[in-house]
C-alpha atoms as a PDB file:
ATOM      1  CA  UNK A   1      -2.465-154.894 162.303  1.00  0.00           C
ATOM      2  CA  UNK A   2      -1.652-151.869 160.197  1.00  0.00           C
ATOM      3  CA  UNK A   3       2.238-152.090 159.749  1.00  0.00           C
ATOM      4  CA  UNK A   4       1.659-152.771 156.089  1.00  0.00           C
ATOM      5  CA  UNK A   5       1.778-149.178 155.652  1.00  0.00           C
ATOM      6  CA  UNK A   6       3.261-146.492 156.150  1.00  0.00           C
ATOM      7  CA  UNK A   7       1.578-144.103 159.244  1.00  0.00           C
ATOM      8  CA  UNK A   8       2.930-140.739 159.089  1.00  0.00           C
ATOM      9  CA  UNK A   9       1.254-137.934 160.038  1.00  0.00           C
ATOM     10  CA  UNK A  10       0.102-136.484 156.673  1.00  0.00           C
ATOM     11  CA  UNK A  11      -1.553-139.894 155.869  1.00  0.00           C
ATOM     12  CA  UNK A  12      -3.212-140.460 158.729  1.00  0.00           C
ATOM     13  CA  UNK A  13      -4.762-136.425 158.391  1.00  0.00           C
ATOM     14  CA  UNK A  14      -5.792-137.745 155.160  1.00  0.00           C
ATOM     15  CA  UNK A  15      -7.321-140.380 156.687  1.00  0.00           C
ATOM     16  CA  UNK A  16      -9.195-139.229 159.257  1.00  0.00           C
ATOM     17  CA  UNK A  17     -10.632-136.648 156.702  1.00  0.00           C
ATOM     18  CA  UNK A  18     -12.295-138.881 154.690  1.00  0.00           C
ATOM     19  CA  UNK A  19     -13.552-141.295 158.283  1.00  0.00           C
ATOM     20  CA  UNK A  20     -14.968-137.545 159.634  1.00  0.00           C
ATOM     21  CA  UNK A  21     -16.686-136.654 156.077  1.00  0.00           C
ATOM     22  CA  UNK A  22     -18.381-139.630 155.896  1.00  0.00           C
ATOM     23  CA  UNK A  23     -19.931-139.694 159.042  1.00  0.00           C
ATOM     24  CA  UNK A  24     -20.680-135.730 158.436  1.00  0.00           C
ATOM     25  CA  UNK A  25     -22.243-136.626 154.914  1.00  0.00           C
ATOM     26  CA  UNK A  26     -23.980-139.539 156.833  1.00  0.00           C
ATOM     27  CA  UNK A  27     -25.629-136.851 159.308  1.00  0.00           C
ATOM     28  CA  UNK A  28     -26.297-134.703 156.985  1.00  0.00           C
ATOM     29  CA  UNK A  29     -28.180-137.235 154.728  1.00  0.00           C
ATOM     30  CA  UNK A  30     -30.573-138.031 157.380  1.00  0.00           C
ATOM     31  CA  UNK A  31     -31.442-134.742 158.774  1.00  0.00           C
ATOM     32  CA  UNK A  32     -31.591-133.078 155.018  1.00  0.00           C
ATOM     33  CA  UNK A  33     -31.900-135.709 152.123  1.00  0.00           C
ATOM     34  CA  UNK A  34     -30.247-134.533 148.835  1.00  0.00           C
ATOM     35  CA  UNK A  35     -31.630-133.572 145.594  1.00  0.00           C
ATOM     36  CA  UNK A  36     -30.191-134.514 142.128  1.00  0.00           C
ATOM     37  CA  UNK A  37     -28.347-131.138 140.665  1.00  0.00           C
ATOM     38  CA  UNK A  38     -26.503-130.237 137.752  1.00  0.00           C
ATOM     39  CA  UNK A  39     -23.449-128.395 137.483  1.00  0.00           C
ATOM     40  CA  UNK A  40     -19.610-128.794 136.134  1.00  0.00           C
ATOM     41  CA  UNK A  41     -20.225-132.651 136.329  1.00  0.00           C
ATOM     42  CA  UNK A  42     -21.990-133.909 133.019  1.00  0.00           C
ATOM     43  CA  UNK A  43     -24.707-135.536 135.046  1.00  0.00           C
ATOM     44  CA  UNK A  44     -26.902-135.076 137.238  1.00  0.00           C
ATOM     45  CA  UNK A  45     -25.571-135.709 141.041  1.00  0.00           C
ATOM     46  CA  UNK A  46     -26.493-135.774 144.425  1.00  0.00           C
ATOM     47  CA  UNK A  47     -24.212-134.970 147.497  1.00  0.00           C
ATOM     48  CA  UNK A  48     -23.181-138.253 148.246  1.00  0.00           C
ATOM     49  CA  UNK A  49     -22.072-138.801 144.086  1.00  0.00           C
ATOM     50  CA  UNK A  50     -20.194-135.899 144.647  1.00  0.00           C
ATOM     51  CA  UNK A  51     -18.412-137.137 147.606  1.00  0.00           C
ATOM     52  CA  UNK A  52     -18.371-140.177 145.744  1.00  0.00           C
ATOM     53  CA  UNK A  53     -16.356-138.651 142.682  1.00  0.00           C
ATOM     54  CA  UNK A  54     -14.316-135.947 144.535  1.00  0.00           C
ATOM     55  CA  UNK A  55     -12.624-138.813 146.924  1.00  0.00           C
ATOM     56  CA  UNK A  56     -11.844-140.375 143.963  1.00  0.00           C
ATOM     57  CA  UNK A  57     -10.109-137.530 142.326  1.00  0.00           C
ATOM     58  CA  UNK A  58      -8.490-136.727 145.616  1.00  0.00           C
ATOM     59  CA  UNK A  59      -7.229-140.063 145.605  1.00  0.00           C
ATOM     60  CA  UNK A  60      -5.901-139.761 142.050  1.00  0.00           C
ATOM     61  CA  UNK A  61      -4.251-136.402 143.168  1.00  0.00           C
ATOM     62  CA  UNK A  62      -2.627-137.927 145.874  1.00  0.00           C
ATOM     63  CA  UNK A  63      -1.643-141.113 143.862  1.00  0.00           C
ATOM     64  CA  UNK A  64      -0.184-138.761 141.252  1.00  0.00           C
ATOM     65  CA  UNK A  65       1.913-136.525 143.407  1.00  0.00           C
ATOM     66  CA  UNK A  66       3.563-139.210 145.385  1.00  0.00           C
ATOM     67  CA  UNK A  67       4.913-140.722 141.958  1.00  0.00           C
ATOM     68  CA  UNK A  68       6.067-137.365 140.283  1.00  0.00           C
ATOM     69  CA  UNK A  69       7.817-136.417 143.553  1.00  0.00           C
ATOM     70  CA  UNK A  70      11.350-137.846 142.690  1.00  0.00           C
ATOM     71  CA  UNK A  71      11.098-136.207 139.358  1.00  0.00           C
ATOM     72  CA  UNK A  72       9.686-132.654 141.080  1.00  0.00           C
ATOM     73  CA  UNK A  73      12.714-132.476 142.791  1.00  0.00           C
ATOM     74  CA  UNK A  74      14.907-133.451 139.724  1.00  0.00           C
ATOM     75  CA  UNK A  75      12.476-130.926 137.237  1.00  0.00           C
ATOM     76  CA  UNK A  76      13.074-127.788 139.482  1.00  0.00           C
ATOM     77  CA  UNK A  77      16.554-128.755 141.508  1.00  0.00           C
ATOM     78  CA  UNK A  78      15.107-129.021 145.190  1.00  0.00           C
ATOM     79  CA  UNK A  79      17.488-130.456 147.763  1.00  0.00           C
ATOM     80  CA  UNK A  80      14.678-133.056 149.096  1.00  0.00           C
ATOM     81  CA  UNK A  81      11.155-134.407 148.045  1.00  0.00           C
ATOM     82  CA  UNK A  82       8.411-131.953 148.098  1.00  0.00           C
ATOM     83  CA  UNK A  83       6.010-132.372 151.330  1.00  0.00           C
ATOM     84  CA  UNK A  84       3.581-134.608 151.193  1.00  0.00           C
ATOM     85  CA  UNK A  85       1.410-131.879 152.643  1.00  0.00           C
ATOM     86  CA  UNK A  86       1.010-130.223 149.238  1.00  0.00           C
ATOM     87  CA  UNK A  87      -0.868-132.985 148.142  1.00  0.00           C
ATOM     88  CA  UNK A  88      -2.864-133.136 150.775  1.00  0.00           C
ATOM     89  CA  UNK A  89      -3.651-129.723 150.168  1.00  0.00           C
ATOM     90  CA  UNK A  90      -4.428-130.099 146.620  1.00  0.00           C
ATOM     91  CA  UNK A  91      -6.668-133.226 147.029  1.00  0.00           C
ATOM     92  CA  UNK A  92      -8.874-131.094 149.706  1.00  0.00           C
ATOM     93  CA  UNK A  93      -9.101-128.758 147.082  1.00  0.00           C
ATOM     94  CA  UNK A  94     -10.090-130.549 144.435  1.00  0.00           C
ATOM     95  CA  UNK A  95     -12.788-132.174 146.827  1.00  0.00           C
ATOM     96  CA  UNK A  96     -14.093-128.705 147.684  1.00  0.00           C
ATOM     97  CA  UNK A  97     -14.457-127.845 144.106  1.00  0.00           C
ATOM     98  CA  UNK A  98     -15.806-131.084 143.633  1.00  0.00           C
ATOM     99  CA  UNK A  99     -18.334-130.801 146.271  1.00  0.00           C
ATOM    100  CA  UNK A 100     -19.406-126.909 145.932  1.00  0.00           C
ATOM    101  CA  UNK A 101     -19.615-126.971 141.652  1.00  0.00           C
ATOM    102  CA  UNK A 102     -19.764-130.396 141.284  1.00  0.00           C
END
């Protein structure tokens, strides 16, 4: 059913981080509904928008670094592709800062 893509470890992390903060956000939503707040975003959002948009940008992050690898390791001379892990690090970031000043 899923051998269309490609199950490594890293992706399916990835994977299961977004399934388990969903169902967290969901939980959280009911015990503690969310109020609209401004704060780096130009609008007004509430914690599910921010989910919302910092998935998306974690998505982008990850999109981005899987098609600059090849030319990472031609830019700075490394022997292999960077880890895949470094992305996966970076998009959690992103989604924290997304989340916490968002």
């Amino acid at each position: 059913m899923f051998s269309w893509m490609a199950w490594t470890t890293p992706v399916a992390v990835f994977f299961t981080c977004i399934a388990l903060l969903l169902a967290g956000m969901t939980v959280w939503e009911i015990k503690s509904p969310a109020v609209l707040r401004k704060g780096l975003l130009p609008i007004a959002t509430t914690r599910g928008d921010r989910l919302f948009i910092g998935l998306l940008a974690a998505a982008y992050v990850n999109l981005a670094f899987v098609g600059l690898t090849g030319k990472f390791a031609q830019w700075f001379s490394l022997q292999q592709e960077p880890s895949i892990w470094i992305s996966f690090v970076a998009s959690m970031a992103v989604l924290v800062l997304v989340m916490r000043r968002g």
